[in-house]
N, C-alpha and C. Protein backbone atom coordinates (compact mmCIF):
# COMPACT_ATOMS: atom_id res chain seq x y z
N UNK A 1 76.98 65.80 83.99
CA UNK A 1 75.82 66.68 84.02
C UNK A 1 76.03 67.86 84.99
N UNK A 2 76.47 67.37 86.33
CA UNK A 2 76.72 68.50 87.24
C UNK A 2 78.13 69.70 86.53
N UNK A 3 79.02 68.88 86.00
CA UNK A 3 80.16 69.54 85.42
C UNK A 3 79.43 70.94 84.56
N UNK A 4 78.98 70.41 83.49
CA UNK A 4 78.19 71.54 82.83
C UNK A 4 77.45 72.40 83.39
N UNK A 5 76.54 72.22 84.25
CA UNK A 5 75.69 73.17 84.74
C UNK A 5 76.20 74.13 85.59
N UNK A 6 77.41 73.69 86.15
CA UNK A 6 78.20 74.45 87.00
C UNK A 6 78.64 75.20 85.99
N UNK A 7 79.33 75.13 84.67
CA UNK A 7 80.16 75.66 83.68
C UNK A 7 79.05 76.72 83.08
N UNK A 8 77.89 76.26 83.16
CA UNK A 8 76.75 77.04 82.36
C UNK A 8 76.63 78.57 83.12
N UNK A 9 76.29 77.59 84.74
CA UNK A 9 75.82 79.22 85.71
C UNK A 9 77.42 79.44 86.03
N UNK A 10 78.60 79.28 85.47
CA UNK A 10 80.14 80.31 85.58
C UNK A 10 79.70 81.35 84.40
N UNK A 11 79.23 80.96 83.19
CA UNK A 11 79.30 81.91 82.26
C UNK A 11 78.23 82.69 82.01
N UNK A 12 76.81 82.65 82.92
CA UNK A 12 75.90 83.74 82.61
C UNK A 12 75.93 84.09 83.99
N UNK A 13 76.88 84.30 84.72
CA UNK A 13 76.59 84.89 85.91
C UNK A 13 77.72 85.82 86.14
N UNK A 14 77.25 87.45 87.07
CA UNK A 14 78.04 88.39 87.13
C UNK A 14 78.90 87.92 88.38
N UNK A 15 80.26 87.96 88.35
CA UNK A 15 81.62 87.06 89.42
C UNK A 15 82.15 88.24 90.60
N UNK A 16 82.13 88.56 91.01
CA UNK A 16 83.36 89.26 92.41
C UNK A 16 83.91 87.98 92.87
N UNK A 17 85.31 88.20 92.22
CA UNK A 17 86.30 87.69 92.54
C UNK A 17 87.67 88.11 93.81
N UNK A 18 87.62 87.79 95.02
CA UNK A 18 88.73 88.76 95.93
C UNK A 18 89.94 87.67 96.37
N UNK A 19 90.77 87.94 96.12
CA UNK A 19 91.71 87.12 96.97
C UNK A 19 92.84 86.14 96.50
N UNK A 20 92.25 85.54 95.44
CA UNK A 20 93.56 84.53 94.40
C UNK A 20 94.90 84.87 94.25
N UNK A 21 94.61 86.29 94.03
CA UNK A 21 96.30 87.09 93.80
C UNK A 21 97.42 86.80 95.16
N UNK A 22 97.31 86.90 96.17
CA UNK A 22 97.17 86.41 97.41
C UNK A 22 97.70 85.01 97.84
N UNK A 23 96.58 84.05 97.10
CA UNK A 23 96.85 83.00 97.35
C UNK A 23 97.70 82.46 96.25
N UNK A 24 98.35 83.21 94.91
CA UNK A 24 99.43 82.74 94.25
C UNK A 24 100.27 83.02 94.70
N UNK A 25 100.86 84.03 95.04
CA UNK A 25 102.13 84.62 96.15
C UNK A 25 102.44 83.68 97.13
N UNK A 26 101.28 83.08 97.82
CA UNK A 26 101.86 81.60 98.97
C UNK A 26 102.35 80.77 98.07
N UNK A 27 101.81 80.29 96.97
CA UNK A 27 102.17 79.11 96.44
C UNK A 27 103.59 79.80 95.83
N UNK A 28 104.17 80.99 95.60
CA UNK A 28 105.00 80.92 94.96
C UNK A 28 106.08 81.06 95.94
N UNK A 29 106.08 81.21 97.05
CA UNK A 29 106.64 81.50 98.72
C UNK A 29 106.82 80.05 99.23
N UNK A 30 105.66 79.13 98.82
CA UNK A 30 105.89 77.98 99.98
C UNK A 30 105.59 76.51 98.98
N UNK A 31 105.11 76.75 97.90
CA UNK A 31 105.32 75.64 97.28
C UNK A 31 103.65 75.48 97.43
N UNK A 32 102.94 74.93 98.32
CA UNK A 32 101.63 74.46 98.07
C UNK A 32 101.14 75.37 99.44
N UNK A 33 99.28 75.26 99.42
CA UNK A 33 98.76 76.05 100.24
C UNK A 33 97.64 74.27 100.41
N UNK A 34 97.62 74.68 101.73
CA UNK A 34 95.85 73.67 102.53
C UNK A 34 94.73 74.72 102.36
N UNK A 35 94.06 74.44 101.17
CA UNK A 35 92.58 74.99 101.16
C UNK A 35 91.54 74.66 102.08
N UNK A 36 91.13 75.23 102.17
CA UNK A 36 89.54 74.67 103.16
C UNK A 36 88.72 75.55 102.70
N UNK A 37 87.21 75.21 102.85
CA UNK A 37 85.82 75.25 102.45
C UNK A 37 84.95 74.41 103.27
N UNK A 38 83.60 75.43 103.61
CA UNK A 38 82.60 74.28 104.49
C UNK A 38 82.06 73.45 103.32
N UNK A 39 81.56 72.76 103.49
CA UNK A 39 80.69 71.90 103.24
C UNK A 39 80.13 72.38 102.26
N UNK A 40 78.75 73.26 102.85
CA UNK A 40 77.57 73.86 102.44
C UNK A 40 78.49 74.51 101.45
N UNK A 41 79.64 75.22 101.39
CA UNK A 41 80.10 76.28 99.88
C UNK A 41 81.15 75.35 98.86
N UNK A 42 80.65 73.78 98.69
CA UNK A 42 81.60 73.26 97.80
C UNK A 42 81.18 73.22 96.85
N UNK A 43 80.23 73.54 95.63
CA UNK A 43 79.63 73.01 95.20
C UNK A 43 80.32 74.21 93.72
N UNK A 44 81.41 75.24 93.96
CA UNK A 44 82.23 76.08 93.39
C UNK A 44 83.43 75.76 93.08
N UNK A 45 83.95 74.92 94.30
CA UNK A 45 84.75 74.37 94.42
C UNK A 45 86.00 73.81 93.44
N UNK A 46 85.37 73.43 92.23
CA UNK A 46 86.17 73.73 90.59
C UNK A 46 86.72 74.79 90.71
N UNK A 47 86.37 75.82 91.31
CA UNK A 47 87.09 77.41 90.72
C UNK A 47 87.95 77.66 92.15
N UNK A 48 88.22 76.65 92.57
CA UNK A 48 89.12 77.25 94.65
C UNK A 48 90.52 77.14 93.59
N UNK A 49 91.22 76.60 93.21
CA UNK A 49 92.40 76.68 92.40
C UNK A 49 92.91 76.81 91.02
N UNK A 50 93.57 77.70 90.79
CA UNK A 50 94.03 77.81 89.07
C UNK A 50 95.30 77.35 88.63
N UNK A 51 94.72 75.99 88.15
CA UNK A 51 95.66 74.91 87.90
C UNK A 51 97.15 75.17 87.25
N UNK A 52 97.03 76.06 86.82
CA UNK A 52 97.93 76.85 86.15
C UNK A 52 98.99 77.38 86.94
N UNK A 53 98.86 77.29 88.51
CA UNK A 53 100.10 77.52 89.39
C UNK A 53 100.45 75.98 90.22
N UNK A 54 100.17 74.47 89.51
CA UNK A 54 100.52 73.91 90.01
C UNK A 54 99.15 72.37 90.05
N UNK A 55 99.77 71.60 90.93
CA UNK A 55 98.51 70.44 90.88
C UNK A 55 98.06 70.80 92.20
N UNK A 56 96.23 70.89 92.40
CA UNK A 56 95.71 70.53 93.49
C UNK A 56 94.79 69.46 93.44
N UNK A 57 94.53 68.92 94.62
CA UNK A 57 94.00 67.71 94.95
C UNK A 57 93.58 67.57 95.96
N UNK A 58 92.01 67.68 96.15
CA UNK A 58 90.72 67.55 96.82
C UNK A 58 90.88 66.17 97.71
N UNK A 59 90.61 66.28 98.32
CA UNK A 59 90.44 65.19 99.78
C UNK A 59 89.24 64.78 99.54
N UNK A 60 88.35 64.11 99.68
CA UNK A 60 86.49 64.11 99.64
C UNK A 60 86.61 62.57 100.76
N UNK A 61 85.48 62.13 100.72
CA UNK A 61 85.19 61.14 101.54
C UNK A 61 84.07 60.19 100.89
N UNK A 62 84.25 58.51 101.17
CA UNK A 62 83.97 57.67 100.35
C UNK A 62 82.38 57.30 99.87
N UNK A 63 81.43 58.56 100.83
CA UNK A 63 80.29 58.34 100.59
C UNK A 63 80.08 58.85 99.60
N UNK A 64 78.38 59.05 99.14
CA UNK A 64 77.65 59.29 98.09
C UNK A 64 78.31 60.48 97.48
N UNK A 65 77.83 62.17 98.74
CA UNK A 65 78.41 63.10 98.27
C UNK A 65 79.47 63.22 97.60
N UNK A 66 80.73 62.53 98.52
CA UNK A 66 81.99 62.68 98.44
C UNK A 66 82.51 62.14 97.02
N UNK A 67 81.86 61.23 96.68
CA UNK A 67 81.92 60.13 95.19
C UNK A 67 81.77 62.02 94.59
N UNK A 68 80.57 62.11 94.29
CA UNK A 68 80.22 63.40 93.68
C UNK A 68 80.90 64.30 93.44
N UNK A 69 81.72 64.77 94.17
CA UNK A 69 82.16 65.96 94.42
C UNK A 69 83.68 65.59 93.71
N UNK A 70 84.03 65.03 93.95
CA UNK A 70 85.01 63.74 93.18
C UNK A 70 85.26 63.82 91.88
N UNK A 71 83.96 63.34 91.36
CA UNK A 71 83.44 63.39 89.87
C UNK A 71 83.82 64.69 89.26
N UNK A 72 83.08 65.71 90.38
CA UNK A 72 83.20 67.19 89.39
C UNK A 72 84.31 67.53 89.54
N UNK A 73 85.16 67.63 90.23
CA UNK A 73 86.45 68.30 90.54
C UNK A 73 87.18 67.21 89.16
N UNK A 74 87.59 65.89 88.83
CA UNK A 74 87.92 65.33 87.75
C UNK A 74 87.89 65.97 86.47
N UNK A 75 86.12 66.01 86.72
CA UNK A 75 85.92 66.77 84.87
C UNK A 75 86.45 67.72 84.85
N UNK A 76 86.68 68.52 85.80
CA UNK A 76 87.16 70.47 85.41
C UNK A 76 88.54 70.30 85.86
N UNK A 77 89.47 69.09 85.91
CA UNK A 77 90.63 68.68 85.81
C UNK A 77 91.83 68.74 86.63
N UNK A 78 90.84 68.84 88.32
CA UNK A 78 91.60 68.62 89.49
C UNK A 78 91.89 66.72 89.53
N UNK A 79 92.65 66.85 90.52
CA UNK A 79 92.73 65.28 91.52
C UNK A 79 92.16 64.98 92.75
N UNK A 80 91.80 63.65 92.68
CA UNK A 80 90.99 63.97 94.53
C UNK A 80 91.96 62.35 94.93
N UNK A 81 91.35 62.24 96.11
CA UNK A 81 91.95 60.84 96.54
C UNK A 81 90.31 61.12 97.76
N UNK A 82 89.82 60.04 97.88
CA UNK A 82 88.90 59.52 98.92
C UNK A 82 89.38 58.82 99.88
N UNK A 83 89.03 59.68 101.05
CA UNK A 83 89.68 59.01 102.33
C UNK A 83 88.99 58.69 103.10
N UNK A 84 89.20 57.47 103.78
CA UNK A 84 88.06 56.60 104.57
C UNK A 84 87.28 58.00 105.94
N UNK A 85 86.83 57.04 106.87
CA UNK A 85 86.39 58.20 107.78
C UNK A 85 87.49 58.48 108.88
N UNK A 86 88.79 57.61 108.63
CA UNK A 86 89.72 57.98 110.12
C UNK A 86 90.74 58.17 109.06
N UNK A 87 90.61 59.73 108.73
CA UNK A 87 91.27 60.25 107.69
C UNK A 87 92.40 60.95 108.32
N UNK A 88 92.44 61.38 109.46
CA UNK A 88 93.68 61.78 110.56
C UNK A 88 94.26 60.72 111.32
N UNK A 89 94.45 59.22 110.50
CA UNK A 89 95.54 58.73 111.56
C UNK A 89 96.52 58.44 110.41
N UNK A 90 97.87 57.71 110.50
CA UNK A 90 98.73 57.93 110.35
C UNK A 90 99.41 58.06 109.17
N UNK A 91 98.55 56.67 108.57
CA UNK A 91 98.89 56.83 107.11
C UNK A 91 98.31 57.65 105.84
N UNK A 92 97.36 58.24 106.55
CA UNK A 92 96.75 59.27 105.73
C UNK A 92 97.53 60.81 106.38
N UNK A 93 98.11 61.20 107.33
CA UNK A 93 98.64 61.75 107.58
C UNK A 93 99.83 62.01 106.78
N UNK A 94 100.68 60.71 106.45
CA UNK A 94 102.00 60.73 105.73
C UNK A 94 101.90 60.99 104.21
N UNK A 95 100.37 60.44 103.95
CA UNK A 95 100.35 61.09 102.44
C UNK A 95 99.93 62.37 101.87
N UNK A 96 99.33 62.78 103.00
CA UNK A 96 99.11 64.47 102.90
C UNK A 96 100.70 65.22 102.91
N UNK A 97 101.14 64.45 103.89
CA UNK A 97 102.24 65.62 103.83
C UNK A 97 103.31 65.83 102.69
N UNK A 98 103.51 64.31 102.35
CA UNK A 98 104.13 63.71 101.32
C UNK A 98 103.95 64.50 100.03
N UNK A 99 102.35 64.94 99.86
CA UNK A 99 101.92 66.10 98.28
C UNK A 99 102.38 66.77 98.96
N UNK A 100 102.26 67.75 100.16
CA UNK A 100 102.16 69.01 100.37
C UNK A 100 103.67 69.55 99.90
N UNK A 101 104.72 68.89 100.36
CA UNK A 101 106.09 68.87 100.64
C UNK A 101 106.54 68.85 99.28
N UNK A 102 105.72 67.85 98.29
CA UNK A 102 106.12 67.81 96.67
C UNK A 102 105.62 69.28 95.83
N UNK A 103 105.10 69.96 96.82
CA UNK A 103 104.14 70.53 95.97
C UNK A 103 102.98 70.83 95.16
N UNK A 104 102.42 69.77 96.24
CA UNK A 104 100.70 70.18 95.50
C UNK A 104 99.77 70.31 96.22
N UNK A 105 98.96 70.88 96.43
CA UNK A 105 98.51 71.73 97.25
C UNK A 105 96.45 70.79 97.40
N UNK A 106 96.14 71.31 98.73
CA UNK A 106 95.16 70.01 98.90
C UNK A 106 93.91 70.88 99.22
N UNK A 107 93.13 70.01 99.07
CA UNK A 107 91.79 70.88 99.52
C UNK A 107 90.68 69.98 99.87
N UNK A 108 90.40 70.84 101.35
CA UNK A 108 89.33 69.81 102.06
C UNK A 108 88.39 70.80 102.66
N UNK A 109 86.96 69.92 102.93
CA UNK A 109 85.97 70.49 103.61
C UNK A 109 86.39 70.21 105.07
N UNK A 110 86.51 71.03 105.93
CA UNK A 110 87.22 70.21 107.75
C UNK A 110 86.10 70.17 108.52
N UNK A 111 84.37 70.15 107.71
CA UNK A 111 83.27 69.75 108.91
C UNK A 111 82.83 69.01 108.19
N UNK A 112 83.13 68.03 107.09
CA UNK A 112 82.69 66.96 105.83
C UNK A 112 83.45 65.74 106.77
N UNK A 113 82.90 64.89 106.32
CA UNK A 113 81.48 64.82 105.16
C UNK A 113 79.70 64.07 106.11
N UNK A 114 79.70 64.47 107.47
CA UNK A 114 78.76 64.35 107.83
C UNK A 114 78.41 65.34 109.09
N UNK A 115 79.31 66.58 109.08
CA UNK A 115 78.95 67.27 110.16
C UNK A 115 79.64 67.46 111.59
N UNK A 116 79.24 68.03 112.59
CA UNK A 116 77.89 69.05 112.44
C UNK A 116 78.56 70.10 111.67
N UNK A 117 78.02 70.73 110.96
CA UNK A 117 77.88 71.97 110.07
C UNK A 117 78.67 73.52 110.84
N UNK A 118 79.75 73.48 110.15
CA UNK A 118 80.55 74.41 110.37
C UNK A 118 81.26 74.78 111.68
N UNK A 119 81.93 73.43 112.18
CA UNK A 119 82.29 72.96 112.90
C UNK A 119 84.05 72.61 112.35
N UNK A 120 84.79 73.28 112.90
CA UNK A 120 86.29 72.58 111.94
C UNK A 120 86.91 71.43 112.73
N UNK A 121 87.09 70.50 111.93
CA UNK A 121 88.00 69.41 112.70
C UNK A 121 89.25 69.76 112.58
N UNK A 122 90.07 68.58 113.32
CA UNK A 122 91.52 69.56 113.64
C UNK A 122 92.74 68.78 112.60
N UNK A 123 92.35 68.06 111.04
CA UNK A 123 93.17 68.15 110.40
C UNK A 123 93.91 68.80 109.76
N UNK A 124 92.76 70.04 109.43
CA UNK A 124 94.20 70.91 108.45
C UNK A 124 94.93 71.96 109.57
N UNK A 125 94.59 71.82 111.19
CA UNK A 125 95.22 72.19 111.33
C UNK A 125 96.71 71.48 111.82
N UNK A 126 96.42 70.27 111.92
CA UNK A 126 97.69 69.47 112.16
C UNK A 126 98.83 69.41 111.04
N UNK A 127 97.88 69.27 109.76
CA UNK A 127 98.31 69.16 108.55
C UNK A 127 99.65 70.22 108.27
N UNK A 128 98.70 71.41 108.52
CA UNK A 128 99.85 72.57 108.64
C UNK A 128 100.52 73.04 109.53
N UNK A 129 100.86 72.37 110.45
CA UNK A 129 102.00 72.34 111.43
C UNK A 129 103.17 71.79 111.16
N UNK A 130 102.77 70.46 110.45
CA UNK A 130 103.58 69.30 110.00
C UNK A 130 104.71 69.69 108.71
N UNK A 131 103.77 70.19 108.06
CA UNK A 131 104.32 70.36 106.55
C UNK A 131 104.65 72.40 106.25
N UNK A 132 103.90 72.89 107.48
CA UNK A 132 104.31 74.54 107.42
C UNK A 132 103.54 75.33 105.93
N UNK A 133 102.56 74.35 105.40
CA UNK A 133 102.02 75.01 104.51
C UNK A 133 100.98 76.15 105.48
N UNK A 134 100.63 77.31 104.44
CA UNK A 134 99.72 77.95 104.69
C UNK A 134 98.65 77.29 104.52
N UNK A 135 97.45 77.61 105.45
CA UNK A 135 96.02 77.50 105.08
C UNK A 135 95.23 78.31 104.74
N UNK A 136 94.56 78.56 103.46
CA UNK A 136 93.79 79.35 102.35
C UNK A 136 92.12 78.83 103.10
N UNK A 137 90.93 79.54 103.23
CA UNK A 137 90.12 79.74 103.64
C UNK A 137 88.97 80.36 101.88
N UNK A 138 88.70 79.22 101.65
CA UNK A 138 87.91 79.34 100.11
C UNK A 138 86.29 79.59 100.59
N UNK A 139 85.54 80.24 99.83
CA UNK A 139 84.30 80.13 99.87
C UNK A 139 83.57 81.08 98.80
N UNK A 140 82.54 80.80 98.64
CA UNK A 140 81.09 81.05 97.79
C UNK A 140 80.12 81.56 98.12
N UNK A 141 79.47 82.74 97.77
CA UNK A 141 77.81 83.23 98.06
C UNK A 141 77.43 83.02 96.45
N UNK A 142 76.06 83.17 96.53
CA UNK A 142 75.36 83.25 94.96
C UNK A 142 73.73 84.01 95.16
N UNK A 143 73.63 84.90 94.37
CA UNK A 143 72.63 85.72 95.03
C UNK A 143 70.99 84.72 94.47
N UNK A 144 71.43 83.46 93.63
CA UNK A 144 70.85 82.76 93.33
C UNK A 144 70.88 81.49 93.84
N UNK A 145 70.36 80.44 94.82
CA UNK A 145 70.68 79.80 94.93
C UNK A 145 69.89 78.56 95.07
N UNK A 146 69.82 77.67 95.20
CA UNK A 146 69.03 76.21 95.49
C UNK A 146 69.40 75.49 96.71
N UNK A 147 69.13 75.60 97.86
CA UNK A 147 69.91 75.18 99.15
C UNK A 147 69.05 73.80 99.13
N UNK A 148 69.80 72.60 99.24
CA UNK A 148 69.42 71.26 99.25
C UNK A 148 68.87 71.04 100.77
N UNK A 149 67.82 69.87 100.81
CA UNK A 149 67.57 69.68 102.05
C UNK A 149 68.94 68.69 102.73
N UNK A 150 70.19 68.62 102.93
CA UNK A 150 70.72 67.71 103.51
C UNK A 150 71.48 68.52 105.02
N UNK A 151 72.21 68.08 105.44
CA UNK A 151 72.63 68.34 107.17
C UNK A 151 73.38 69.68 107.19
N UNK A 152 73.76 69.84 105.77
CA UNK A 152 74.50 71.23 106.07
C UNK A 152 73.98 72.72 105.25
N UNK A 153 72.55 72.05 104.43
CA UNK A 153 71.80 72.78 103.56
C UNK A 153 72.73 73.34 102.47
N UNK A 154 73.29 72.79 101.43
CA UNK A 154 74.47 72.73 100.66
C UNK A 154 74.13 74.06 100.14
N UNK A 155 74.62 75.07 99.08
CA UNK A 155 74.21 75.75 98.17
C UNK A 155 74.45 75.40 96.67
N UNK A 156 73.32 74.92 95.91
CA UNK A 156 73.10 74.58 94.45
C UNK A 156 73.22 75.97 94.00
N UNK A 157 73.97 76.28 93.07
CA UNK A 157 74.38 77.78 92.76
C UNK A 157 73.24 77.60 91.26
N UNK A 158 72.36 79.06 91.31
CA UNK A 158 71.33 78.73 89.47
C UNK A 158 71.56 80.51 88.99
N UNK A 159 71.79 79.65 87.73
CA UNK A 159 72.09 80.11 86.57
C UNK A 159 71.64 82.31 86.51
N UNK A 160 72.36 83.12 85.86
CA UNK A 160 71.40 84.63 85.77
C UNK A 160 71.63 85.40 87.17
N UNK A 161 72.64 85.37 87.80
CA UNK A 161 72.52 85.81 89.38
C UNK A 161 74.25 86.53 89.20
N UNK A 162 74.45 86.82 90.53
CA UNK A 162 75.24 87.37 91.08
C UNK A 162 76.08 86.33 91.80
N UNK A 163 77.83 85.87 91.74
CA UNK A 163 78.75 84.96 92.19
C UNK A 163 79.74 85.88 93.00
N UNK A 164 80.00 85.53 94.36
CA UNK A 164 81.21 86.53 94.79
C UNK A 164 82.09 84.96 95.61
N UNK A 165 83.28 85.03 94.83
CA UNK A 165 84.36 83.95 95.37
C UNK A 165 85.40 85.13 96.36
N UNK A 166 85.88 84.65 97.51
CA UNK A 166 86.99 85.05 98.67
C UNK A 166 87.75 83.93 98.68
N UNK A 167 88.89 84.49 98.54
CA UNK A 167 90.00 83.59 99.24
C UNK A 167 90.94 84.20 100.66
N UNK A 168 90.91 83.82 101.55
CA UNK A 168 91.48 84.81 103.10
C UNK A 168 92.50 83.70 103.53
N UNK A 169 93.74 84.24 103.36
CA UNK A 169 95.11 83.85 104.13
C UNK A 169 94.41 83.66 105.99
N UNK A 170 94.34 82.38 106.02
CA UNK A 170 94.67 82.54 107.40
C UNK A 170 95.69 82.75 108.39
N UNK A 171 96.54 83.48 108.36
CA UNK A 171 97.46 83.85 108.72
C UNK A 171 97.78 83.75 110.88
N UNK A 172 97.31 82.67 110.96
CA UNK A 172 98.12 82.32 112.20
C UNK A 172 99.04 81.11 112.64
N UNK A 173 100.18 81.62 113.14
CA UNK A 173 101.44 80.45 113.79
C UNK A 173 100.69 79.77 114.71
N UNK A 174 101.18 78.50 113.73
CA UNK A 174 101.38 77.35 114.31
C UNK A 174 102.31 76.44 114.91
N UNK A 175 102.03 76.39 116.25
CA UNK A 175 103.49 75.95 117.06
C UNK A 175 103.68 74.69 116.59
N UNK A 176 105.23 74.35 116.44
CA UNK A 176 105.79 73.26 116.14
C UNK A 176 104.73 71.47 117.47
N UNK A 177 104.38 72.18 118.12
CA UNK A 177 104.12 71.33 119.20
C UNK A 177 102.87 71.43 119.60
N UNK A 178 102.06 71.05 119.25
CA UNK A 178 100.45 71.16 119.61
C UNK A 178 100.12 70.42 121.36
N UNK A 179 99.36 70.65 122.00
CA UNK A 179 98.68 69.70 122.89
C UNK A 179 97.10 69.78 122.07
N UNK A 180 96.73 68.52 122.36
CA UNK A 180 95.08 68.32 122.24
C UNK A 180 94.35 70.01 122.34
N UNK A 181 94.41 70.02 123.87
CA UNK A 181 93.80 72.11 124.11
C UNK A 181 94.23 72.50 123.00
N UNK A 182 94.93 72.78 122.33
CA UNK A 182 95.62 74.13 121.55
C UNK A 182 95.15 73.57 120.36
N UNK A 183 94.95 72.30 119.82
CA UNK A 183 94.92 71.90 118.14
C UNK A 183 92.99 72.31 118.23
N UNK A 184 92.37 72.62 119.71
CA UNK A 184 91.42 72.68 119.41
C UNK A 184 90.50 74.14 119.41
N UNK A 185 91.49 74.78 120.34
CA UNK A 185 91.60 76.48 119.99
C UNK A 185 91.43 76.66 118.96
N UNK A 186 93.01 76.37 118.31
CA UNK A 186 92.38 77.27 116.72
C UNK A 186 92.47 76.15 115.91
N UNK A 187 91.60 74.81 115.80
CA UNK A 187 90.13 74.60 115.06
C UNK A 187 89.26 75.28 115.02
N UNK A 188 88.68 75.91 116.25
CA UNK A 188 87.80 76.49 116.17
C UNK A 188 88.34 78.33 115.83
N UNK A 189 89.20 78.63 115.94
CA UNK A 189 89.42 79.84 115.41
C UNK A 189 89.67 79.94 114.01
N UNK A 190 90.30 79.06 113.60
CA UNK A 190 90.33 78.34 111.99
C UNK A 190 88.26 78.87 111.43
N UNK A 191 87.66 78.31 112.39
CA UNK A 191 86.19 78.09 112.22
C UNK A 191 85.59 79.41 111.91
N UNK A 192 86.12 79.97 113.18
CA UNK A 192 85.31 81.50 113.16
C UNK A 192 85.97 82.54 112.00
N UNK A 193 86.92 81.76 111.37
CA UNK A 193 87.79 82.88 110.47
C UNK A 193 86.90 82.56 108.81
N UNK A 194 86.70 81.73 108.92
CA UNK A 194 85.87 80.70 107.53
C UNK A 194 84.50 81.38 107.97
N UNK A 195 83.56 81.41 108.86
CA UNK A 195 82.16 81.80 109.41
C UNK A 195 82.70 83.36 108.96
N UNK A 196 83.65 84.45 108.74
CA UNK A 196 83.36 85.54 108.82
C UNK A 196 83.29 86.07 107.27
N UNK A 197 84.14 84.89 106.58
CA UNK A 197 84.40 85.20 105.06
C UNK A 197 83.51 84.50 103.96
N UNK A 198 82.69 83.84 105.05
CA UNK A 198 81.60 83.47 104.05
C UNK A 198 80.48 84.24 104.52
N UNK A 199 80.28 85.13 105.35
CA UNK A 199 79.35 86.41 105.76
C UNK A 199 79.89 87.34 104.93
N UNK A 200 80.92 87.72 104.21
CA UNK A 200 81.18 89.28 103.84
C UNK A 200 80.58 88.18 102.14
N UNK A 201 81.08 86.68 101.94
CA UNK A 201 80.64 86.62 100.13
C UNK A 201 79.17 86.64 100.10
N UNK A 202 78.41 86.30 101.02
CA UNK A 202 76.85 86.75 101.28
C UNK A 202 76.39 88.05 101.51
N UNK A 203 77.31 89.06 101.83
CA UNK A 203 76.58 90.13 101.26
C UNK A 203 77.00 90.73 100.49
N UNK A 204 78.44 90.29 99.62
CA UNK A 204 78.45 91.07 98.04
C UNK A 204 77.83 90.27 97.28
N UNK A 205 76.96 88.89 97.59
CA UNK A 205 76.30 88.27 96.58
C UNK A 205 74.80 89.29 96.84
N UNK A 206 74.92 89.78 97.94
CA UNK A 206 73.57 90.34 98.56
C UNK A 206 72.18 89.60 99.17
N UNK A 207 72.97 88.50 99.86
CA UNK A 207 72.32 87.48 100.23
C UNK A 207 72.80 87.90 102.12
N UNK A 208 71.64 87.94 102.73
CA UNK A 208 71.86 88.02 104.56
C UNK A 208 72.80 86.68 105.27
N UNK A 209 74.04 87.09 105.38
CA UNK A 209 74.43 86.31 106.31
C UNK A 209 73.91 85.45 107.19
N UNK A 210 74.50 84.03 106.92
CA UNK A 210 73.76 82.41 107.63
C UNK A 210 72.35 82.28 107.12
């Protein structure tokens, strides 16, 4: 049900599209890219990769949402794997890197799946230290929208509106050697780079930033 309705408001709605071109050039440079998306802008999330340069595969988490989100990414003919909540220790570590390295490229929310809200945790940036993939910075405005009451006020995208998708190379080195301090620097600069590119798709959707 969600599959369709998403498919319904893709095809009566006007798209600004920026950035994909971009993010095929990494994949054709490095083999796979670490997507990220908050929370609140997954609900597009079908359209963060064009399967057509390769397999990606969604991370989600074993609750309700995460089941969900799961579901839709399936029907529109991604892969996910559900990972418990201590999704950064070791052996989930080795299987991230394990796709990344094969070539397939992953995609996670890094303040999912319970918060606080736009907040980055520090997997993808470990992730991409490890494996030297780039990290891609996905997101969604809709000048139409249905914001759910839950912790991160999701956006339900409706039908007849205005869609603007960004994709932004995050483009900073990552030292072979993290300390705790530094993986948490740029988490949070990771953060503020995602907070600025989902302010510019809110106002070509023409929706006020936050």
């Amino acid at each position: 049900m969600f599959g369709f309705w998403l498919r319904f408001v893709w095809i009566t709605s006007r798209r600004d599209c920026d950035g994909w071109d971009d993010v095929a050039r990494l994949i054709d440079q490095h083999g796979a890219v670490i997507i990220v998306c908050w929370h609140q802008r997954i609900m597009l999330t079908p359209w963060m990769f064009d399967l057509r340069k390769g397999d990606c595969l969604s991370l989600t988490s074993t609750g309700h949402a995460g089941r969900l989100v799961g579901w839709i990414h399936r029907h529109f003919g991604m892969k996910t794997v559900p990972l418990p909540k201590h999704a950064s220790g070791t052996a989930q570590m080795r299987e991230v890197l394990g796709l990344l390295r094969g070539g397939t490229s992953i995609g996670i929310s890094p303040d999912g799946p319970r918060g606080p809200a736009r907040v980055a945790k520090l997997a993808p940036v470990q992730w991409a230290r490890a494996s030297q993939a780039p990290i891609v910075a996905f997101t969604f405005a809709g000048s139409r929208i249905w914001p759910w009451a839950t912790w991160d006020r999701l956006h339900f995208p409706l039908p007849f509106g205005k869609l603007a998708l960004i994709w932004r190379h995050w483009d900073h080195a990552i030292p072979s050697r993290l300390t705790p301090e530094d993986a948490q620097t740029l988490a949070a600069d990771l953060g503020r780079f995602m907070d600025a590119i989902t302010a510019e798709a809110d106002s070509r959707a023409g929706r006020s930033p936050g």
